[in-house]
C-alpha atoms as a PDB file:
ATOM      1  CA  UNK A   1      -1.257   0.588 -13.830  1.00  0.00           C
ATOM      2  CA  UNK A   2      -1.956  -2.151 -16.668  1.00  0.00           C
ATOM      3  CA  UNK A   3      -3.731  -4.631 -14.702  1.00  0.00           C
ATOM      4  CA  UNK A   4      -3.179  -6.782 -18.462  1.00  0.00           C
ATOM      5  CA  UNK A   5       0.730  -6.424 -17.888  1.00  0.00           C
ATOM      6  CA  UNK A   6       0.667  -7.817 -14.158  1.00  0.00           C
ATOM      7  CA  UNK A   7      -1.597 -10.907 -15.710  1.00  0.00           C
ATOM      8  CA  UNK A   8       0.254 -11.599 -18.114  1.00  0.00           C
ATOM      9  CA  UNK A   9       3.797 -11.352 -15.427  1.00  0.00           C
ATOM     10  CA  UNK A  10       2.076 -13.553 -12.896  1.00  0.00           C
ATOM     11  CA  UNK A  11       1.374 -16.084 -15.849  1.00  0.00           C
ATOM     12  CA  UNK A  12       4.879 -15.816 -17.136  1.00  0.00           C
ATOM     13  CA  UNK A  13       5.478 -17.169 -13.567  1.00  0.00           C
ATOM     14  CA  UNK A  14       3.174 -20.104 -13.616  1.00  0.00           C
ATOM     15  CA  UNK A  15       0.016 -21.383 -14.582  1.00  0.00           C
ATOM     16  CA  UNK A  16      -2.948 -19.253 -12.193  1.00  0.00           C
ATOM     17  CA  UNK A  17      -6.033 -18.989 -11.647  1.00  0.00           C
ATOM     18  CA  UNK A  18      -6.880 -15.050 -11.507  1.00  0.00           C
ATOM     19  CA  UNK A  19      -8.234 -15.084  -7.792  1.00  0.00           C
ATOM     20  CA  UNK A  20      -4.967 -16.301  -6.589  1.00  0.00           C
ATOM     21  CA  UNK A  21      -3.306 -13.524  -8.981  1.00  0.00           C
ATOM     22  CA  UNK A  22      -5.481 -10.573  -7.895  1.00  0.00           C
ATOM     23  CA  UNK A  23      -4.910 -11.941  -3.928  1.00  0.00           C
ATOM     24  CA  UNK A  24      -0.804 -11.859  -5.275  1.00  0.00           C
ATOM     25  CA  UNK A  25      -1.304  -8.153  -6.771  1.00  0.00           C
ATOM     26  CA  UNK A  26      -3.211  -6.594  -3.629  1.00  0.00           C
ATOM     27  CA  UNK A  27      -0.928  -8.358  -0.962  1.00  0.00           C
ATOM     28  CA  UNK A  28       2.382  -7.074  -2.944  1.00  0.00           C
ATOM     29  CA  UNK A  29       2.083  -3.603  -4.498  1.00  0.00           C
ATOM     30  CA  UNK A  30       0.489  -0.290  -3.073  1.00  0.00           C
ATOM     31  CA  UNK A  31      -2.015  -0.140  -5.545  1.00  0.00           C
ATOM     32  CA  UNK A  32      -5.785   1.080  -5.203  1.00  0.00           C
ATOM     33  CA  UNK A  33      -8.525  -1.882  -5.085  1.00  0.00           C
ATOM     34  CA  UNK A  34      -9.539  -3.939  -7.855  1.00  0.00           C
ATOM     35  CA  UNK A  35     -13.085  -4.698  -9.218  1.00  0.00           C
ATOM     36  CA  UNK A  36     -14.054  -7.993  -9.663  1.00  0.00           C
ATOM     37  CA  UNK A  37     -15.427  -7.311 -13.286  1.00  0.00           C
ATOM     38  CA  UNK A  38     -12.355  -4.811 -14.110  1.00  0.00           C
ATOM     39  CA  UNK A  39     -10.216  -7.743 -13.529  1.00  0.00           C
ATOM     40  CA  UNK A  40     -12.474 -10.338 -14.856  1.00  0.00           C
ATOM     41  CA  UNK A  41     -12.232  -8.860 -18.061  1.00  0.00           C
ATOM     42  CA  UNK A  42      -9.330  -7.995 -17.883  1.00  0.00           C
ATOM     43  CA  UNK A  43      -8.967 -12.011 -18.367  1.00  0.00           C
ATOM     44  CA  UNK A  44     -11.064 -12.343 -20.638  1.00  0.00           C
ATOM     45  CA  UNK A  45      -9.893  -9.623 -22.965  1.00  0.00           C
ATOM     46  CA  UNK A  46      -6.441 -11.201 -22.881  1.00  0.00           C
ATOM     47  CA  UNK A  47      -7.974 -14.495 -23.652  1.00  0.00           C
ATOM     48  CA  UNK A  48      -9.618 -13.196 -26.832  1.00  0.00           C
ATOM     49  CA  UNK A  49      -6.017 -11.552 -28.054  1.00  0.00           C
ATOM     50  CA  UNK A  50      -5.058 -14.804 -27.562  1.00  0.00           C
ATOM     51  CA  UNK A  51      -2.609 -14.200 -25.191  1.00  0.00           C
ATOM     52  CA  UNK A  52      -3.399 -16.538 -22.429  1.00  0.00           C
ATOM     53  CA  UNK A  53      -5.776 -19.648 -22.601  1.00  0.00           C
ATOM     54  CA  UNK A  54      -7.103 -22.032 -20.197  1.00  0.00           C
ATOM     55  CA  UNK A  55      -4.574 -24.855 -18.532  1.00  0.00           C
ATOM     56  CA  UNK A  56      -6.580 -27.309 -16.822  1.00  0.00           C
ATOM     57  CA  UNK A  57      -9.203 -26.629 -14.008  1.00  0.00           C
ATOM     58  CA  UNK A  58      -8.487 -26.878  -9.991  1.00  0.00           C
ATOM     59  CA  UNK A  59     -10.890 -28.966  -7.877  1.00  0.00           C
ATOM     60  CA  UNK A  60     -11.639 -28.612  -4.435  1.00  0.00           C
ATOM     61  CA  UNK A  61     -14.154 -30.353  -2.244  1.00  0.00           C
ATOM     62  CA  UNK A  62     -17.009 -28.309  -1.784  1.00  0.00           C
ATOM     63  CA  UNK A  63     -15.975 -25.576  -3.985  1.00  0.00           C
ATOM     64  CA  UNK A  64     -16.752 -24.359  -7.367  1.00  0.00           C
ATOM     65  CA  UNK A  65     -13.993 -25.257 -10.208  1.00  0.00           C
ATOM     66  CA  UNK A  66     -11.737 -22.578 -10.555  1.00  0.00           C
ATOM     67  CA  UNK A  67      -9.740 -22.325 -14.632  1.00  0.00           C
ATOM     68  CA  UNK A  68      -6.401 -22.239 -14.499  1.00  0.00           C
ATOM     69  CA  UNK A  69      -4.739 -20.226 -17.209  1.00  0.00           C
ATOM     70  CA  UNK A  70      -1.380 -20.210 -18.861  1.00  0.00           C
ATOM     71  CA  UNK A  71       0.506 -17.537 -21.150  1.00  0.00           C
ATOM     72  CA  UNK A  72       0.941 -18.114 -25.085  1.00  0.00           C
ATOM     73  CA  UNK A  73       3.882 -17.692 -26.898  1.00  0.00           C
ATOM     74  CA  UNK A  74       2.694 -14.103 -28.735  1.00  0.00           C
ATOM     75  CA  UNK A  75       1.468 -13.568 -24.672  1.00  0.00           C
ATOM     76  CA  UNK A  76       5.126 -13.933 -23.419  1.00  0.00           C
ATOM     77  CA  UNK A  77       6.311 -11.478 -26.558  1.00  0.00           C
ATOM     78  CA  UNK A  78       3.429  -8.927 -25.976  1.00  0.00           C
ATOM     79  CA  UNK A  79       4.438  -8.952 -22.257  1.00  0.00           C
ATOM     80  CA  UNK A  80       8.087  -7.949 -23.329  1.00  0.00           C
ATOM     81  CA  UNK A  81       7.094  -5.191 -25.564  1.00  0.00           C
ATOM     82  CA  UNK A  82       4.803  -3.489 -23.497  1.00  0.00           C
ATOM     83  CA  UNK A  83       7.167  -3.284 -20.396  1.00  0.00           C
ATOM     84  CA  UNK A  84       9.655  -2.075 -23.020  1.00  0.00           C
ATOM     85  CA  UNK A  85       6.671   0.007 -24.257  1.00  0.00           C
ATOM     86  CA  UNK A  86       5.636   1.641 -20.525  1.00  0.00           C
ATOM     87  CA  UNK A  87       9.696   2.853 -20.063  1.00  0.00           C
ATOM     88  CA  UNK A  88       9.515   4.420 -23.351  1.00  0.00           C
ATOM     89  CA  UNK A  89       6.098   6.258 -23.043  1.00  0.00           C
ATOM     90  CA  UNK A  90       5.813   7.400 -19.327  1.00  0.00           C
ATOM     91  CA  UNK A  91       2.614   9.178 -18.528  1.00  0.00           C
ATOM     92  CA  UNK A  92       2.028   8.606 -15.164  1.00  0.00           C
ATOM     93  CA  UNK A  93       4.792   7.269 -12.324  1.00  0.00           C
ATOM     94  CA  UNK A  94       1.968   4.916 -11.439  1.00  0.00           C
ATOM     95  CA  UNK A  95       1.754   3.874 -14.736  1.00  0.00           C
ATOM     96  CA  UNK A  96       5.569   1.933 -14.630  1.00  0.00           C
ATOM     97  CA  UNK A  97       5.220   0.449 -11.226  1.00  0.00           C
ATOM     98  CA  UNK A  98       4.112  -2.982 -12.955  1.00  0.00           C
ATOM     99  CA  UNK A  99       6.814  -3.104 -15.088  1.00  0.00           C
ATOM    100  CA  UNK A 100       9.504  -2.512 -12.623  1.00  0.00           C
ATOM    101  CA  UNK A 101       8.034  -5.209 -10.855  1.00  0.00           C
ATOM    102  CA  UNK A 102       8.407  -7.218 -13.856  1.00  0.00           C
ATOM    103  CA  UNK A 103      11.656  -6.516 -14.902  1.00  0.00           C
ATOM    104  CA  UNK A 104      13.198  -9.977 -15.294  1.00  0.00           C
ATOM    105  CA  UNK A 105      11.396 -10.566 -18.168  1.00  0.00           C
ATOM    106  CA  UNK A 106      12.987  -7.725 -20.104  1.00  0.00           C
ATOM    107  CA  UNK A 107      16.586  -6.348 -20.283  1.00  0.00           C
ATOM    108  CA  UNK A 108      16.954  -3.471 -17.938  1.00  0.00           C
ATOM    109  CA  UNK A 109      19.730  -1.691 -20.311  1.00  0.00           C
ATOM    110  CA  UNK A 110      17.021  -1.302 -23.247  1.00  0.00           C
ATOM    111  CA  UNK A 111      14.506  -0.093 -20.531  1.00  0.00           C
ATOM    112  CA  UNK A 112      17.458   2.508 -19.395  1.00  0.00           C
ATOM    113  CA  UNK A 113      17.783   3.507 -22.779  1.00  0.00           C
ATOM    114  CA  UNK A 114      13.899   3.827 -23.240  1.00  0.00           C
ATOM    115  CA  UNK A 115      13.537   6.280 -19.598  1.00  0.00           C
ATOM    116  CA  UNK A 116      16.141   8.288 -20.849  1.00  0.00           C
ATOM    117  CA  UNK A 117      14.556   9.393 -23.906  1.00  0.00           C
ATOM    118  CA  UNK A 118      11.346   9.998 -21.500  1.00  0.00           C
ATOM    119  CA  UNK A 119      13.500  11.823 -19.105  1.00  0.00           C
ATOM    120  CA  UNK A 120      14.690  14.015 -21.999  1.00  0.00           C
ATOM    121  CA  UNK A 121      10.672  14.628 -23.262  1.00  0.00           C
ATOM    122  CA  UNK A 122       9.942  15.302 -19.896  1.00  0.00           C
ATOM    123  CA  UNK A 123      12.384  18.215 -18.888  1.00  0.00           C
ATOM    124  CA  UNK A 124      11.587  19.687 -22.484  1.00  0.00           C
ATOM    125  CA  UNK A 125       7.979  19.510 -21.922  1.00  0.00           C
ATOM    126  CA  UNK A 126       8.493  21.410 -18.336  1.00  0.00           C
ATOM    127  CA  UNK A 127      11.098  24.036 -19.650  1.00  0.00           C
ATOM    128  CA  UNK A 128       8.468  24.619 -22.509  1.00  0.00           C
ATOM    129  CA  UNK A 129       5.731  25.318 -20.134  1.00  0.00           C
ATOM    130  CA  UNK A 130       8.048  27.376 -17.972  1.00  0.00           C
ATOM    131  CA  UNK A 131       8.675  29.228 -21.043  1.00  0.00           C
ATOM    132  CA  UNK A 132       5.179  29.911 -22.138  1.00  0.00           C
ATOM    133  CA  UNK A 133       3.981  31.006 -18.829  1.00  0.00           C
ATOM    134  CA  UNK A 134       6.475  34.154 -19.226  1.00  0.00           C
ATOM    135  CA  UNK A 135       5.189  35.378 -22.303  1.00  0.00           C
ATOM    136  CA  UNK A 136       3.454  38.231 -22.758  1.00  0.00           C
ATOM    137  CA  UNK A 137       0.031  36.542 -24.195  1.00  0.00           C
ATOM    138  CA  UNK A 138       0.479  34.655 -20.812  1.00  0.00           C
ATOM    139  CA  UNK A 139       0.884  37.519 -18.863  1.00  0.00           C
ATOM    140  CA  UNK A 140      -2.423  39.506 -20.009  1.00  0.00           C
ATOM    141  CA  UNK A 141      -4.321  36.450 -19.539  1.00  0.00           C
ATOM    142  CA  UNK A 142      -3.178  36.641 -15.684  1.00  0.00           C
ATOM    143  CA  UNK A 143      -4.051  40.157 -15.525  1.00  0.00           C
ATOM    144  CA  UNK A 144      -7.485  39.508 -16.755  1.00  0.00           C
ATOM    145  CA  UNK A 145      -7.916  37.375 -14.292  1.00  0.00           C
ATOM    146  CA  UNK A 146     -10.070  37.938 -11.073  1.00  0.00           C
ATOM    147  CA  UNK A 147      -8.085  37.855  -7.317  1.00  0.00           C
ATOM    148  CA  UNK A 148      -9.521  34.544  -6.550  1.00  0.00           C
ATOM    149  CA  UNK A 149      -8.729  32.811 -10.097  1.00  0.00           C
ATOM    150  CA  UNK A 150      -5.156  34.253 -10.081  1.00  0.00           C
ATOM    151  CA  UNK A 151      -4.137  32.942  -6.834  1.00  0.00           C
ATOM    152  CA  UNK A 152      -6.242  29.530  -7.917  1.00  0.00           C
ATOM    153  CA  UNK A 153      -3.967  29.569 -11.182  1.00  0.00           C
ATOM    154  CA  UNK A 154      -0.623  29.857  -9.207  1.00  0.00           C
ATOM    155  CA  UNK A 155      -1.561  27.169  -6.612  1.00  0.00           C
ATOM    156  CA  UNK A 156      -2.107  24.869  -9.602  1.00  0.00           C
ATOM    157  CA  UNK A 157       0.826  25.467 -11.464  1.00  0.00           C
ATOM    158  CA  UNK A 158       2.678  25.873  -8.477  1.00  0.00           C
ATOM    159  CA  UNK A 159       1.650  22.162  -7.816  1.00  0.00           C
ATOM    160  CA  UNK A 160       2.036  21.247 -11.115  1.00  0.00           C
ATOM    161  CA  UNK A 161       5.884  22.492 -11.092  1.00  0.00           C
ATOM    162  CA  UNK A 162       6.625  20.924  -8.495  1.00  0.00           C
ATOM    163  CA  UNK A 163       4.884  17.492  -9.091  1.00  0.00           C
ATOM    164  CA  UNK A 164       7.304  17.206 -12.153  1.00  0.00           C
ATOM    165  CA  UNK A 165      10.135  17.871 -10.579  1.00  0.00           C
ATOM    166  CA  UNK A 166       9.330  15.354  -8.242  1.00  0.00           C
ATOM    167  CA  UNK A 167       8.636  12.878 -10.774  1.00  0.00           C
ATOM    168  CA  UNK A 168      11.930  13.633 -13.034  1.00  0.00           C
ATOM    169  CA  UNK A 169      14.087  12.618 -10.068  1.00  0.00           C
ATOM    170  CA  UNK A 170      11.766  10.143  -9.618  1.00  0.00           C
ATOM    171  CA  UNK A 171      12.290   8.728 -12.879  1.00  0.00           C
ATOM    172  CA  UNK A 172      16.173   9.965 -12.734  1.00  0.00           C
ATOM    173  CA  UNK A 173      16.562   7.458  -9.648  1.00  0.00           C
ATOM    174  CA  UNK A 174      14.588   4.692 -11.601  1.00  0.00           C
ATOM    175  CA  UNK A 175      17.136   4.979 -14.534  1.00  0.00           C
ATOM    176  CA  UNK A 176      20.041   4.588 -11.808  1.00  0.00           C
ATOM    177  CA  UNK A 177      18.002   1.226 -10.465  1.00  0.00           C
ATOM    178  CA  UNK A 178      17.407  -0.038 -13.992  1.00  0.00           C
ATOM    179  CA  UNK A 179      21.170   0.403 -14.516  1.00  0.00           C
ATOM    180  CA  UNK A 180      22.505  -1.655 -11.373  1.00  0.00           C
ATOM    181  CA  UNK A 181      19.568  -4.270 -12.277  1.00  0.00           C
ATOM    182  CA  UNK A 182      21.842  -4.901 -15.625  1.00  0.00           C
ATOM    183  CA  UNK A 183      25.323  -5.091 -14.228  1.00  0.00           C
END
């Protein structure tokens, strides 16, 4: 998950101040805890870039200040290309859930064209390791193996095989969203 990408969304939005955007993220997405420092800095490393800056401050009685914080102009592009960026280099399923979320900020077409490319890199990569595990180099290496590591090396894979299937219709029924999104 880019916890960067989801700033820079919620700022897109409106003008923030990152408590009330961390409350947003936790209460909306299935996502794991956040640090305070991971997304702390997270603020402040986007502030640097010079992709957000401060907007004002928000006073409350008996409460510290808190900064608001706006998005730039080269914030607003950087957001676009990295969704763009996320459909077109899929690592983890995780990894996109931030940018479908932020989808209106981006046309879903493009990001249909980008997942199918990944789609494509995906089933190769899979077929290839299919492949390779029926060689013969493969092979001896599984007969050199010990009871206990052999059946250990075909419950990985096994869960490894089927993981990516999983995830390629995954990412097949993603494509199929990103497509009614456009019409």
């Amino acid at each position: 998950m880019s916890l960067s990408l989801y700033i820079l969304g919620s700022l897109a939005e409106d003008n923030s101040h990152p408590y009330k955007i961390k409350k947003k993220l936790l209460d909306v997405l299935p996502i794991e805890k956040i640090s305070e420092g991971k997304f702390y800095y997270n603020f402040e490393a986007l502030q640097k870039k010079g992709l957000i800056e401060p907007a004002g401050t928000v006073q409350k009685e008996n409460r510290p200040n808190k900064t608001l914080y706006k998005i730039t102009q080269s914030g607003r592009q950087y957001l676009e290309q990295e969704i763009y960026s996320s459909f077109k280099h899929v690592s983890r399923m995780e990894d996109l859930y931030i940018s479908i979320y932020l989808l209106k900020y981006i046309d879903p077409f493009k990001a249909a064209i980008f997942l199918e490319d990944a789609i494509s890199e995906e089933k190769k990569r899979w077929a290839h390791y299919r492949e390779v595990k029926n060689t013969e180099e493969v092979k001896k290496i599984y007969e050199s193996l010990d009871e206990k590591q052999l059946k250990a090396a075909e419950f990985i894979s096994e869960h490894a095989f089927s993981q990516s299937e999983q995830n390629i219709v995954w990412m097949e029924r993603l494509l199929n969203f990103l497509r009614e999104m456009g019409d």
